[in-house]
PDB file of N, CA and C in Angstrom:
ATOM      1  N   UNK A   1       0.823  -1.198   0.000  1.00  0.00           N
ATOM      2  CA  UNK A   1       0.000   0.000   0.000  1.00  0.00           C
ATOM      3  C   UNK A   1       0.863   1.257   0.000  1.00  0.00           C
ATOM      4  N   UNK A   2       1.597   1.496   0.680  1.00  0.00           N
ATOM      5  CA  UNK A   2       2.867   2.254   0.787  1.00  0.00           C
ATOM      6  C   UNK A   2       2.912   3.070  -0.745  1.00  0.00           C
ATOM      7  N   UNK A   3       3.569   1.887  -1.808  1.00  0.00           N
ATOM      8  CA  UNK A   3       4.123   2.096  -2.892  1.00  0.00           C
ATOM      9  C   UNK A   3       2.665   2.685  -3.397  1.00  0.00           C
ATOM     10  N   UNK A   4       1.758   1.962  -3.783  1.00  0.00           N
ATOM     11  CA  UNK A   4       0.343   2.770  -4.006  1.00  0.00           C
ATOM     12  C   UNK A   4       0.363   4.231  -3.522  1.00  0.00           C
ATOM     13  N   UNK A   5       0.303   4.839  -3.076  1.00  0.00           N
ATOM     14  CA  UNK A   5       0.498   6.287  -2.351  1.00  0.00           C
ATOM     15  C   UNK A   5       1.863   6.676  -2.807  1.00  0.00           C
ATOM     16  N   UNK A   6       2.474   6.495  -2.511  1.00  0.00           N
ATOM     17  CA  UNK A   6       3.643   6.758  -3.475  1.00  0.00           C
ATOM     18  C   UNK A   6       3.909   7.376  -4.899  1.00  0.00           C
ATOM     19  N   UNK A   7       3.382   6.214  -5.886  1.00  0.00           N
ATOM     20  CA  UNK A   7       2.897   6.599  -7.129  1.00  0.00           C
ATOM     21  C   UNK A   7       1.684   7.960  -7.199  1.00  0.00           C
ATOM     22  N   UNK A   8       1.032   7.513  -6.604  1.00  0.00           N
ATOM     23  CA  UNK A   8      -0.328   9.000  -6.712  1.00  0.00           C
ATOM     24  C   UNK A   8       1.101  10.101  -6.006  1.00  0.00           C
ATOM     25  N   UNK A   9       1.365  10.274  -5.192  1.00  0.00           N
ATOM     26  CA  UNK A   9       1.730  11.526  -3.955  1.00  0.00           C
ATOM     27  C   UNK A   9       2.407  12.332  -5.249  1.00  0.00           C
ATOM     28  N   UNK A  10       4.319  11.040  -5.777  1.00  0.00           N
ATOM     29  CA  UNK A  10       5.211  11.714  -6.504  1.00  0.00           C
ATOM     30  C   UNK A  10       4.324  11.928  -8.285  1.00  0.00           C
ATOM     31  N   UNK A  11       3.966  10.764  -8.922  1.00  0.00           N
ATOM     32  CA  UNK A  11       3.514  10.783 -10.205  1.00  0.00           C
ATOM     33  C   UNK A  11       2.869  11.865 -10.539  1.00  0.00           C
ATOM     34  N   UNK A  12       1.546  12.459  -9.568  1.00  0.00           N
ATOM     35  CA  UNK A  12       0.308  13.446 -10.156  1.00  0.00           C
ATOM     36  C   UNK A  12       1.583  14.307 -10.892  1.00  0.00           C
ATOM     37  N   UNK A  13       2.571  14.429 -10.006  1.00  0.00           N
ATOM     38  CA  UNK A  13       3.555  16.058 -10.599  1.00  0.00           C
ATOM     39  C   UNK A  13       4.260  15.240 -12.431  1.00  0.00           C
ATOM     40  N   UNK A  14       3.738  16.652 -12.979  1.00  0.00           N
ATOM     41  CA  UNK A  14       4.130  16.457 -14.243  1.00  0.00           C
ATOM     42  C   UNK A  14       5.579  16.365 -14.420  1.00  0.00           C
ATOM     43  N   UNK A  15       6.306  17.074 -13.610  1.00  0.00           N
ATOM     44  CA  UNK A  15       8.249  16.951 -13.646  1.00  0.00           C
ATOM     45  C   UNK A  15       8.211  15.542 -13.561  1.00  0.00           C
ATOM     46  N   UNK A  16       7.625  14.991 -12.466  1.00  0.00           N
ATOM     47  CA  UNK A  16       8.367  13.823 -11.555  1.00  0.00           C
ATOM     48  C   UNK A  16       7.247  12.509 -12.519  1.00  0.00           C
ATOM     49  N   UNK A  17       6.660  12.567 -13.645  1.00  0.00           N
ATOM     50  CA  UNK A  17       5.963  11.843 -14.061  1.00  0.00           C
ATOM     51  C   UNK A  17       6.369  11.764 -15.381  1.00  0.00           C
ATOM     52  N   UNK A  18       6.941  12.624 -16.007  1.00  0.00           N
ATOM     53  CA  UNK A  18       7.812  12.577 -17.206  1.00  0.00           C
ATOM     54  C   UNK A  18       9.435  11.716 -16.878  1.00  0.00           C
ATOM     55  N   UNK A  19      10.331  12.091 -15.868  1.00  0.00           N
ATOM     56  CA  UNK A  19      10.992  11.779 -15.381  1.00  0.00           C
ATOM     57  C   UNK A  19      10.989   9.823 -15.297  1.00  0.00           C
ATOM     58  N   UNK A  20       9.128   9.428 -14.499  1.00  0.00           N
ATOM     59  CA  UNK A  20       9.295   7.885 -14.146  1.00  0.00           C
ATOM     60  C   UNK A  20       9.497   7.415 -15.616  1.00  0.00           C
ATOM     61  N   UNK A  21       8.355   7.940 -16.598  1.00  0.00           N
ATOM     62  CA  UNK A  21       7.993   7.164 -17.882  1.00  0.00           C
ATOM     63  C   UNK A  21       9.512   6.915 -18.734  1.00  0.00           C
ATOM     64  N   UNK A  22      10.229   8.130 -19.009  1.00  0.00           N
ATOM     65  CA  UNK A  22      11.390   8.133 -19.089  1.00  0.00           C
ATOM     66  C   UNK A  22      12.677   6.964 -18.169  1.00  0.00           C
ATOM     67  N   UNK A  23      12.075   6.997 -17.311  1.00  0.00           N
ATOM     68  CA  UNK A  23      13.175   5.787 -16.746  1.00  0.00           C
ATOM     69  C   UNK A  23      12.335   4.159 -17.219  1.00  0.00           C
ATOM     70  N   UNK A  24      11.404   4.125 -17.218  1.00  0.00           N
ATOM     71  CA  UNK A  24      11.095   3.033 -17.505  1.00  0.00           C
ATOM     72  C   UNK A  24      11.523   3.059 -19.309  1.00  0.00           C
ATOM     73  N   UNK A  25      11.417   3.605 -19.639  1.00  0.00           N
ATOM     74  CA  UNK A  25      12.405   3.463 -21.319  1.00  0.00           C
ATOM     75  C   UNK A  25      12.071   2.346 -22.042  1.00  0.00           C
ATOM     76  N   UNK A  26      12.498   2.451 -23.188  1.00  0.00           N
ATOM     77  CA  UNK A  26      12.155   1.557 -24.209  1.00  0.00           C
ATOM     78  C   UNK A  26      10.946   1.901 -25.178  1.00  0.00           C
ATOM     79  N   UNK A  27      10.590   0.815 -25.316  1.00  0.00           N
ATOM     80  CA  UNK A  27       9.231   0.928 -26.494  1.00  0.00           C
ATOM     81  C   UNK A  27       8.294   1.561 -25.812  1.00  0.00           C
ATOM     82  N   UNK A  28       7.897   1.143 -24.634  1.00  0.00           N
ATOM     83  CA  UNK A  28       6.714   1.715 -23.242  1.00  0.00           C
ATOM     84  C   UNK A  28       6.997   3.427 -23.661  1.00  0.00           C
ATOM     85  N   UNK A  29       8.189   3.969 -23.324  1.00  0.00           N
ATOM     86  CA  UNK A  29       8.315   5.326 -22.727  1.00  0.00           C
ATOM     87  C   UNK A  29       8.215   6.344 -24.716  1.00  0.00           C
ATOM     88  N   UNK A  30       8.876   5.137 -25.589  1.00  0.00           N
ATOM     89  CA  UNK A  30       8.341   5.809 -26.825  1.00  0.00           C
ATOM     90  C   UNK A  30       6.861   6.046 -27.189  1.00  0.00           C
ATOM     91  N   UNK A  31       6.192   4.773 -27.435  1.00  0.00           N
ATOM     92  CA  UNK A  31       5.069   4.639 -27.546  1.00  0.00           C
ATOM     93  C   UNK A  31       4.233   6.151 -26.264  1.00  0.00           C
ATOM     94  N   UNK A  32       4.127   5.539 -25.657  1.00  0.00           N
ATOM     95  CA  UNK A  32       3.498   7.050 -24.138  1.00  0.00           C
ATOM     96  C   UNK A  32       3.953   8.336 -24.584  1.00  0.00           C
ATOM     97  N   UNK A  33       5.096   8.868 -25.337  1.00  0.00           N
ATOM     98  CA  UNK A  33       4.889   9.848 -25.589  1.00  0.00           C
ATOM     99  C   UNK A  33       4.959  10.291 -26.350  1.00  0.00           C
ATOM    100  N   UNK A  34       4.156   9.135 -28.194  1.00  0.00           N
ATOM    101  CA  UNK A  34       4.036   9.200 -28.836  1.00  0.00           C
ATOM    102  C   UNK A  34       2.183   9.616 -28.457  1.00  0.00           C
ATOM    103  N   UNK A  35       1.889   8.882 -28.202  1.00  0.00           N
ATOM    104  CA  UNK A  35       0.431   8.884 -27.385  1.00  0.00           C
ATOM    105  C   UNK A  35      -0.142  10.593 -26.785  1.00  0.00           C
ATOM    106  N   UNK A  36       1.072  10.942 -25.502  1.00  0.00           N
ATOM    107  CA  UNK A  36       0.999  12.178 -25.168  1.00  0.00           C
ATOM    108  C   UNK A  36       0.774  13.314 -26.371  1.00  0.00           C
ATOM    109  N   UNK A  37       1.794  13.303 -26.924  1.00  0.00           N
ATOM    110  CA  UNK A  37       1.928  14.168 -28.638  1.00  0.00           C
ATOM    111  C   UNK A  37       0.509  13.554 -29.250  1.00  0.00           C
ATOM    112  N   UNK A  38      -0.212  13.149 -29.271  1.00  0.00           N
ATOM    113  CA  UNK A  38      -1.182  13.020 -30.329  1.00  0.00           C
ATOM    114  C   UNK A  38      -2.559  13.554 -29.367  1.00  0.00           C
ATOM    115  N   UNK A  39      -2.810  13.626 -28.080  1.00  0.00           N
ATOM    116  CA  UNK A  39      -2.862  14.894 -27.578  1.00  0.00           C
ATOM    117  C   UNK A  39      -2.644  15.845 -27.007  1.00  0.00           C
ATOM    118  N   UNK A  40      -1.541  16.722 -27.928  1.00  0.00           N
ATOM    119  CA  UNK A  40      -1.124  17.945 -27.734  1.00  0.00           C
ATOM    120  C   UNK A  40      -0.652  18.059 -26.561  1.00  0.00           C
ATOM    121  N   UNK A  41      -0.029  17.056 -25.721  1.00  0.00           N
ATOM    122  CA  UNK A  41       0.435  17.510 -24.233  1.00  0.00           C
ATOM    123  C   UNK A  41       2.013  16.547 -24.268  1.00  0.00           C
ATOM    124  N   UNK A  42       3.020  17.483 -23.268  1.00  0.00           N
ATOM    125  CA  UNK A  42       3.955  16.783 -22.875  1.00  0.00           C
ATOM    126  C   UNK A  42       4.069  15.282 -22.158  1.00  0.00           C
ATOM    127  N   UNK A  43       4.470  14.584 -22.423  1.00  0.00           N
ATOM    128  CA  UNK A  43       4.636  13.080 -21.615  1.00  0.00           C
ATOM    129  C   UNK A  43       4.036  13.735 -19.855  1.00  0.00           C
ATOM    130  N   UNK A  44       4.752  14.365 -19.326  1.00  0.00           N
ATOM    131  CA  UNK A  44       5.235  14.326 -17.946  1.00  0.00           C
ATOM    132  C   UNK A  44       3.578  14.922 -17.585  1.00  0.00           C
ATOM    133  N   UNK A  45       3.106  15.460 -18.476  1.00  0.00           N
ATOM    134  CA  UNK A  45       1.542  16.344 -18.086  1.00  0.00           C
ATOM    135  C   UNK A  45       0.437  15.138 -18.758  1.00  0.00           C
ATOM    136  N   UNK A  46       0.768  14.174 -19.871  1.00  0.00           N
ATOM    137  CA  UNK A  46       0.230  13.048 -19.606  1.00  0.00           C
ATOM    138  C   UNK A  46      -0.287  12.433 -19.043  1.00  0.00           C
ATOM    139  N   UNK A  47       1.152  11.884 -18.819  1.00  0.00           N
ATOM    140  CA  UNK A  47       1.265  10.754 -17.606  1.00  0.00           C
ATOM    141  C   UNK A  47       0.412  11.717 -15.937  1.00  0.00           C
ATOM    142  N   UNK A  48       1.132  12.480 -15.624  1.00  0.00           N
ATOM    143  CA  UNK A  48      -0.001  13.476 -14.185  1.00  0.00           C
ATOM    144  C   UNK A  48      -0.841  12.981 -14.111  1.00  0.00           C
ATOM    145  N   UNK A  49      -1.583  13.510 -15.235  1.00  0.00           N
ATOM    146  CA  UNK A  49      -3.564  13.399 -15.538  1.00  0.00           C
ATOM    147  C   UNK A  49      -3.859  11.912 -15.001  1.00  0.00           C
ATOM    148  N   UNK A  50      -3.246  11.067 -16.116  1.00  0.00           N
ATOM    149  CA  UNK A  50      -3.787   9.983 -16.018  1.00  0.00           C
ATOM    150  C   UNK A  50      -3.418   9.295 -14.609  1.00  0.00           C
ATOM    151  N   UNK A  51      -2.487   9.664 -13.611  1.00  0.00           N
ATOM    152  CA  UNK A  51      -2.089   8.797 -12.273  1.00  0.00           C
ATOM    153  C   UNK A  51      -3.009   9.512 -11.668  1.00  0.00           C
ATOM    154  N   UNK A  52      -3.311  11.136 -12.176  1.00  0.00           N
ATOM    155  CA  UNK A  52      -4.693  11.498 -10.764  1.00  0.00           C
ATOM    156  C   UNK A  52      -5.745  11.241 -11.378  1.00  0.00           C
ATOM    157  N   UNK A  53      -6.164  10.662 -12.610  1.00  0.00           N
ATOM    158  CA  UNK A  53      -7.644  10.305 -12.917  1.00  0.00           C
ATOM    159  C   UNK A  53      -7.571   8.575 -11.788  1.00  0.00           C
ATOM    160  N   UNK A  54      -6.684   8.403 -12.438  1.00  0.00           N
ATOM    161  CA  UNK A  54      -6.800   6.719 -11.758  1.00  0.00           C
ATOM    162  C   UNK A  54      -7.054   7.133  -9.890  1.00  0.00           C
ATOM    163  N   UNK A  55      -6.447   8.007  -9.389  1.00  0.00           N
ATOM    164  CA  UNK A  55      -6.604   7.956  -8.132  1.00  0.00           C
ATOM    165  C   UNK A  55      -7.956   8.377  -7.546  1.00  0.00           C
ATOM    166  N   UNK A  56      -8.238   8.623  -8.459  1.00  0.00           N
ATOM    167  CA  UNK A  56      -9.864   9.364  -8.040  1.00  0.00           C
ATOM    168  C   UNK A  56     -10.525   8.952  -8.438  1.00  0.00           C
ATOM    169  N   UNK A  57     -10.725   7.717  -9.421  1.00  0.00           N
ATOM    170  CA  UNK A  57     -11.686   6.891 -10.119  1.00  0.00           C
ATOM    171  C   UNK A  57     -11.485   5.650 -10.235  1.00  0.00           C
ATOM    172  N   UNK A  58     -10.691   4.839  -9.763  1.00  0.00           N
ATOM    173  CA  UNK A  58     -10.190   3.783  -9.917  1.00  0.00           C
ATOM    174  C   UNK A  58     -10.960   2.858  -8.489  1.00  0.00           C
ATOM    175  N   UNK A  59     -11.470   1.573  -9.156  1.00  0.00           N
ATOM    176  CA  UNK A  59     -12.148   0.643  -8.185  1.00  0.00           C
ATOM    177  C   UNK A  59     -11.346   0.077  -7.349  1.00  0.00           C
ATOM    178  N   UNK A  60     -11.353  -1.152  -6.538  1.00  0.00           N
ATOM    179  CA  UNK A  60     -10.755  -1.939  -5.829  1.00  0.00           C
ATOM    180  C   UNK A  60      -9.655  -2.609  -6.496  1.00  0.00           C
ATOM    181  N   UNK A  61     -11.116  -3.323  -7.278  1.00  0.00           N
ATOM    182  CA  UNK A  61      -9.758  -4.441  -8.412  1.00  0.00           C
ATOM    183  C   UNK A  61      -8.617  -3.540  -9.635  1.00  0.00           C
ATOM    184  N   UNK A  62      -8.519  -2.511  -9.452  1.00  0.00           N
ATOM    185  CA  UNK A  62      -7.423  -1.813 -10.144  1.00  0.00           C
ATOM    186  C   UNK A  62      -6.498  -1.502  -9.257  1.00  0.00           C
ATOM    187  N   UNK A  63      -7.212  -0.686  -7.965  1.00  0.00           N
ATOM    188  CA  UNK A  63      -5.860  -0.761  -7.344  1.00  0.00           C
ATOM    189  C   UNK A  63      -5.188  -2.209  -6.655  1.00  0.00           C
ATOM    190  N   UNK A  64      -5.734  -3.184  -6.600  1.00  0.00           N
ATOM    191  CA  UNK A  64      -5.229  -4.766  -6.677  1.00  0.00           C
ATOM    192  C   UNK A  64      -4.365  -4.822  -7.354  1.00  0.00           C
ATOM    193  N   UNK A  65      -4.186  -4.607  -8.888  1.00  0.00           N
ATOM    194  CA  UNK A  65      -3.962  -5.027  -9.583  1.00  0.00           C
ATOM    195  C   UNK A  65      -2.361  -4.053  -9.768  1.00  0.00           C
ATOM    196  N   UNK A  66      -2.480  -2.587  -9.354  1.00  0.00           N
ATOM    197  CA  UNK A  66      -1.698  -2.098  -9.141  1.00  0.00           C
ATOM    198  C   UNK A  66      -0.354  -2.614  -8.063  1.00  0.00           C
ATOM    199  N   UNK A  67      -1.333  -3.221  -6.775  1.00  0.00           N
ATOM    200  CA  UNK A  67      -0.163  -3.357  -5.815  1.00  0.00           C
ATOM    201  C   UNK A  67       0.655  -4.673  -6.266  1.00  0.00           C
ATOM    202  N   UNK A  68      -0.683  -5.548  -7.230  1.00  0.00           N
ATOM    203  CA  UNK A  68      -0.009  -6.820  -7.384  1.00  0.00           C
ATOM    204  C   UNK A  68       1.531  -6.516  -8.386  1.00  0.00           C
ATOM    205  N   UNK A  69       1.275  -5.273  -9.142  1.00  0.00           N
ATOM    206  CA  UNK A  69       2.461  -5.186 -10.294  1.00  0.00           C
ATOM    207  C   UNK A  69       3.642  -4.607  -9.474  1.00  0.00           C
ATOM    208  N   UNK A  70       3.446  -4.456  -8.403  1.00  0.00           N
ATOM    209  CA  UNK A  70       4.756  -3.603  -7.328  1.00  0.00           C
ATOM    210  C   UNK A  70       5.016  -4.580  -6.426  1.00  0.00           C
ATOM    211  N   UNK A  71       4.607  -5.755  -6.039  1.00  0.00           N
ATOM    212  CA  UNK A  71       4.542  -6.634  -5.160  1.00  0.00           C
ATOM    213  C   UNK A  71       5.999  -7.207  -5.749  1.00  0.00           C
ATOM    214  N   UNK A  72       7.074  -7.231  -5.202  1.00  0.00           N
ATOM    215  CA  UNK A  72       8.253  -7.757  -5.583  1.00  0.00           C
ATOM    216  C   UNK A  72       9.166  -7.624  -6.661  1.00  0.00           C
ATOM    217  N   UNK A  73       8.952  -6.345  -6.779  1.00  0.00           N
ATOM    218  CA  UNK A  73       9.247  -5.820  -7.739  1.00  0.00           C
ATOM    219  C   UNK A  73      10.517  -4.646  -7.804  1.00  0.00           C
ATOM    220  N   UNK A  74      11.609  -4.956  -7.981  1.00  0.00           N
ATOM    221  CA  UNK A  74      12.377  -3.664  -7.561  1.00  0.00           C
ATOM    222  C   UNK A  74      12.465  -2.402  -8.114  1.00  0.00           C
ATOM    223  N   UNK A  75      11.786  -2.450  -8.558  1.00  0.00           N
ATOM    224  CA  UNK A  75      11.589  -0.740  -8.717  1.00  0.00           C
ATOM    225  C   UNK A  75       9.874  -1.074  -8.557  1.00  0.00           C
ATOM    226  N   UNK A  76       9.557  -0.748  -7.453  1.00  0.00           N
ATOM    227  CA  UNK A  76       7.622  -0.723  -7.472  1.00  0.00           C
ATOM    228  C   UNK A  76       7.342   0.600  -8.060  1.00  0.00           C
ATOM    229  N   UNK A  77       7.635   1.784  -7.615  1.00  0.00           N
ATOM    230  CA  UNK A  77       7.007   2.814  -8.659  1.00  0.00           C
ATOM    231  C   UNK A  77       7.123   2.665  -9.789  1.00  0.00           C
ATOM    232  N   UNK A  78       7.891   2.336  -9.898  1.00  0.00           N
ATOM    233  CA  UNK A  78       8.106   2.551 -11.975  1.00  0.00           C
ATOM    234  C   UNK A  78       7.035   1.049 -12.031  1.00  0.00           C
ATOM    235  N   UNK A  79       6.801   0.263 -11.503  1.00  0.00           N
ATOM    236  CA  UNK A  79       6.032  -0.843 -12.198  1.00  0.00           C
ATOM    237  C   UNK A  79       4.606  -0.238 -11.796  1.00  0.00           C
ATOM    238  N   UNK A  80       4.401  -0.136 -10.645  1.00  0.00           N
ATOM    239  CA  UNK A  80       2.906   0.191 -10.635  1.00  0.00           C
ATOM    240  C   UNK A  80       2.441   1.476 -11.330  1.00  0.00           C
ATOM    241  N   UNK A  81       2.955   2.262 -11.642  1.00  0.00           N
ATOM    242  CA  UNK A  81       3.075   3.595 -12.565  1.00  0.00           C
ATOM    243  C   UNK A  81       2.804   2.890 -14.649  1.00  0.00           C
ATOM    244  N   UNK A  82       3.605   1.858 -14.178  1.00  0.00           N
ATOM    245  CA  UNK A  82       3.731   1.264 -15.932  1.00  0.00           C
ATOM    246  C   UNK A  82       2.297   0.356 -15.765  1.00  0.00           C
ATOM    247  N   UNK A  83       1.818   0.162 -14.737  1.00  0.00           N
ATOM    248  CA  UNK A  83       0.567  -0.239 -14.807  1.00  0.00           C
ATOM    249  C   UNK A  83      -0.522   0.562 -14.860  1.00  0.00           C
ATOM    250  N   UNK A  84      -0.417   1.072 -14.033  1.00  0.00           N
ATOM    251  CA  UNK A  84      -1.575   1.954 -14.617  1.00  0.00           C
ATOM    252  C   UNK A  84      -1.145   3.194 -15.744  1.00  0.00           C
ATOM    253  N   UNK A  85      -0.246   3.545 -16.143  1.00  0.00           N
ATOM    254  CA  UNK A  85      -0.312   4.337 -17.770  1.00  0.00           C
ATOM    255  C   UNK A  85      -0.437   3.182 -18.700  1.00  0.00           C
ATOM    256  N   UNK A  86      -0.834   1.613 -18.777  1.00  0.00           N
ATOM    257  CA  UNK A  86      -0.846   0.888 -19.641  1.00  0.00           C
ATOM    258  C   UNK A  86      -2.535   0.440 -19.808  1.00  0.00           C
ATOM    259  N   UNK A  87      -2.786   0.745 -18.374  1.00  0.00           N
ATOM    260  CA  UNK A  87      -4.509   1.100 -18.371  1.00  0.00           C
ATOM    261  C   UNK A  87      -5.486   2.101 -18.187  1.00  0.00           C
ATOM    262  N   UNK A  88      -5.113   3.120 -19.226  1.00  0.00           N
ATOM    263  CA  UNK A  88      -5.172   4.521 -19.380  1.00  0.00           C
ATOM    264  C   UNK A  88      -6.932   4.125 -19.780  1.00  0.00           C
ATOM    265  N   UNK A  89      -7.552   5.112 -19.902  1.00  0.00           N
ATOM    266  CA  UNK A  89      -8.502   5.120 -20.434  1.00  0.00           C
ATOM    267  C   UNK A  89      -8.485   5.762 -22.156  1.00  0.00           C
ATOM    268  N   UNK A  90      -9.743   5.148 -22.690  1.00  0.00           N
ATOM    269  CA  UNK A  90      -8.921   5.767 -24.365  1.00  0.00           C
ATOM    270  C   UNK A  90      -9.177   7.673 -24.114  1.00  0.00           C
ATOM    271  N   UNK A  91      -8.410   8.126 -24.251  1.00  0.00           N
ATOM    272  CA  UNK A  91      -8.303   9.470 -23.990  1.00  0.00           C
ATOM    273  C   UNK A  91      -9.407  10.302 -25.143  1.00  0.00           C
ATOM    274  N   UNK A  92      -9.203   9.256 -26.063  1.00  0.00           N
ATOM    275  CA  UNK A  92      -9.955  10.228 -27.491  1.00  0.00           C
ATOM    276  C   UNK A  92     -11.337   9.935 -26.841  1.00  0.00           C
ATOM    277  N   UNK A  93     -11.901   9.518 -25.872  1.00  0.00           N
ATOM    278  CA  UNK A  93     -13.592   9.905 -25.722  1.00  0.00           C
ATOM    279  C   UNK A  93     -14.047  11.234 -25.081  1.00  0.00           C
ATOM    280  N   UNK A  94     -12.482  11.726 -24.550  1.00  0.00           N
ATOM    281  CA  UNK A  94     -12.500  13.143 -24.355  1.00  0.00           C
ATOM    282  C   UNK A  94     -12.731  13.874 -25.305  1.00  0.00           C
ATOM    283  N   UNK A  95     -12.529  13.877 -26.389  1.00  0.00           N
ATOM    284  CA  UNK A  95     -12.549  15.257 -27.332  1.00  0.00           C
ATOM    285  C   UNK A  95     -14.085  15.569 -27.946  1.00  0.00           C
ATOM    286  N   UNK A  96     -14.150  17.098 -28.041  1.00  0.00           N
ATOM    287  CA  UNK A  96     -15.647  16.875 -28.065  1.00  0.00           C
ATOM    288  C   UNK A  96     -16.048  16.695 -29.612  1.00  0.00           C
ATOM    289  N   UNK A  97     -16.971  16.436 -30.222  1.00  0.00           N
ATOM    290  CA  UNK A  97     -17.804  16.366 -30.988  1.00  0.00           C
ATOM    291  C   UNK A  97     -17.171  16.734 -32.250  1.00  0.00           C
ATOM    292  N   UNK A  98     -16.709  18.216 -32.516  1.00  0.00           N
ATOM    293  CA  UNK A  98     -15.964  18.634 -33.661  1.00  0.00           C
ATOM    294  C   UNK A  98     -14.068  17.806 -33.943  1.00  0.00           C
ATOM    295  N   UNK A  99     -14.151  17.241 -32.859  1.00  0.00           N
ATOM    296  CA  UNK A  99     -12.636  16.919 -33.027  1.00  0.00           C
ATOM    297  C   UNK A  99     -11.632  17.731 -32.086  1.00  0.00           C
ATOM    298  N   UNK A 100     -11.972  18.859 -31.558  1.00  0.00           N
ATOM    299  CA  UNK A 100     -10.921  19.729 -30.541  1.00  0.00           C
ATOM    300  C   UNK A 100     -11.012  19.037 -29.543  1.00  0.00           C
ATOM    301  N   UNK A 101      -9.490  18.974 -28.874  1.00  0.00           N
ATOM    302  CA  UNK A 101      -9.758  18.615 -27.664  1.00  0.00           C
ATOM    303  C   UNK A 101     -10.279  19.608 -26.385  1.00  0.00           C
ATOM    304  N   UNK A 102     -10.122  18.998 -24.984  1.00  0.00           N
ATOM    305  CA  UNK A 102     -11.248  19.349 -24.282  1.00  0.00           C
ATOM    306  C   UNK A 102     -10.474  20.453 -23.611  1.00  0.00           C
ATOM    307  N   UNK A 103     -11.177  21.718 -22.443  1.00  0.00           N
ATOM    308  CA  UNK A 103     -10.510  22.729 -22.549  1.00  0.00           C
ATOM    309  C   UNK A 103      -9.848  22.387 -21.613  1.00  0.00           C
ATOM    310  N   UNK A 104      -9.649  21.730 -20.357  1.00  0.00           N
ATOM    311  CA  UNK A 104      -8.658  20.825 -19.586  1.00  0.00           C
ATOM    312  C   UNK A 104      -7.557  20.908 -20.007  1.00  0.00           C
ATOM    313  N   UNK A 105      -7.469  19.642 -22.043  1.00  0.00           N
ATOM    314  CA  UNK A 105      -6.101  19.736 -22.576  1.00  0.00           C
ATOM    315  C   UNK A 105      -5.656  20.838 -23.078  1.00  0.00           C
ATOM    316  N   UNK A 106      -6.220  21.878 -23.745  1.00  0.00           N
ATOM    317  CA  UNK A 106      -5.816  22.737 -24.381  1.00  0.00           C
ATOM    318  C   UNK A 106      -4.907  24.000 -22.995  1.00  0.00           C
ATOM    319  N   UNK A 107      -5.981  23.623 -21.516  1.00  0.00           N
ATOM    320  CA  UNK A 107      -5.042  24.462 -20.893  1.00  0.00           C
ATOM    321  C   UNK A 107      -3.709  24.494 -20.526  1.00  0.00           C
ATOM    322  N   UNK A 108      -3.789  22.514 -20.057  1.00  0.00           N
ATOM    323  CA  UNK A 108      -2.541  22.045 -19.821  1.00  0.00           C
ATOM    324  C   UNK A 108      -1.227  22.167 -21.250  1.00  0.00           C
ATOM    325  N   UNK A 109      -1.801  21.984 -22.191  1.00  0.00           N
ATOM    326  CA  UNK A 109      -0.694  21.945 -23.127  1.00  0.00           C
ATOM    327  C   UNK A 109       0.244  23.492 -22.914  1.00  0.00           C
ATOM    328  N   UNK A 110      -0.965  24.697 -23.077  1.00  0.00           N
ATOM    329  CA  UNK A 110      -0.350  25.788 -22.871  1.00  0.00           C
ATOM    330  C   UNK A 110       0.318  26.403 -21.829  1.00  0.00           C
ATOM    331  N   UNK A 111      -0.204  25.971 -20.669  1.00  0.00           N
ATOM    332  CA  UNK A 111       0.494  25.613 -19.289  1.00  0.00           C
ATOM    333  C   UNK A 111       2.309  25.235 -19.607  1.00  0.00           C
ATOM    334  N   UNK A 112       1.880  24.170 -19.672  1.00  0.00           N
ATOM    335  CA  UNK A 112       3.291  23.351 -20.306  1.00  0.00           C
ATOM    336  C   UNK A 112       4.110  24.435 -21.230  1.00  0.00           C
ATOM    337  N   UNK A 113       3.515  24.741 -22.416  1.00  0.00           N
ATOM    338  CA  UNK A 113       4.155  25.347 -22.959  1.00  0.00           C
ATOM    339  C   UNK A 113       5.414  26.604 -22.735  1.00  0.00           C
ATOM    340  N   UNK A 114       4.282  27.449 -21.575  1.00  0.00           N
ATOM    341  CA  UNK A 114       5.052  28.668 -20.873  1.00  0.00           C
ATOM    342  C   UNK A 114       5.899  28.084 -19.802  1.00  0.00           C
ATOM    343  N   UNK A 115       6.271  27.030 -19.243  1.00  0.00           N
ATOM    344  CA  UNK A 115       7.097  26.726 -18.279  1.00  0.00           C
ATOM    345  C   UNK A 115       8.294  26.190 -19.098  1.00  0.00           C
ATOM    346  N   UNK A 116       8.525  25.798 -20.705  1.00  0.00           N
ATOM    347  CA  UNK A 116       9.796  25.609 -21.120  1.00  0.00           C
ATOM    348  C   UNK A 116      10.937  26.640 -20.932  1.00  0.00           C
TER     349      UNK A 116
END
């Protein structure tokens, strides 16, 4: 449970959530912020969203499923983190109707933008 809290406390932050996806590397950390880029947001503001949607909407059997992917695991954040950005929700049911995305993303992207 520990590591559960953990992931939500450090991940929500977009620095420290660009940073995990990035250490977990490889195809995972390409793919995610190939994903991020297709809506208009940085990996690290991504990845945020989606560790505080999961923390605030997420049932029993997800966070199960979370502790089970950190359960012996030496690096538990980076695994339970790669678990739940691998059970993202499809993001595109966000966008509204015409195709723009929602004003959430459009703030965060620009957000992002002015802090480079």
């Amino acid at each position: 449970m520990k590591a559960l809290r953990e992931i939500v406390r450090t991940c929500s932050n977009a620095h420290v959530a660009r940073a995990a996806v990035a250490s977990i590397g490889g195809d995972f950390a390409e793919k995610f912020a190939e994903d991020a880029s297709r809506h208009d947001l940085p990996s690290g503001v991504f990845a945020a969203r989606i560790v505080r949607d999961f923390a605030n909407s997420a049932g029993q059997e997800e966070w199960d499923g979370v502790s089970e992917a950190t359960r012996g695991s030496d690096q538990p954040i980076l695994s339970g983190l790669r678990y739940i950005l691998d059970r993202r929700p499809n993001m595109q049911d966000d966008a509204n109707e015409d195709g723009t995305p929602p004003a959430w993303a459009i703030h965060a992207s620009r957000a992002a933008c002015h802090r480079r």
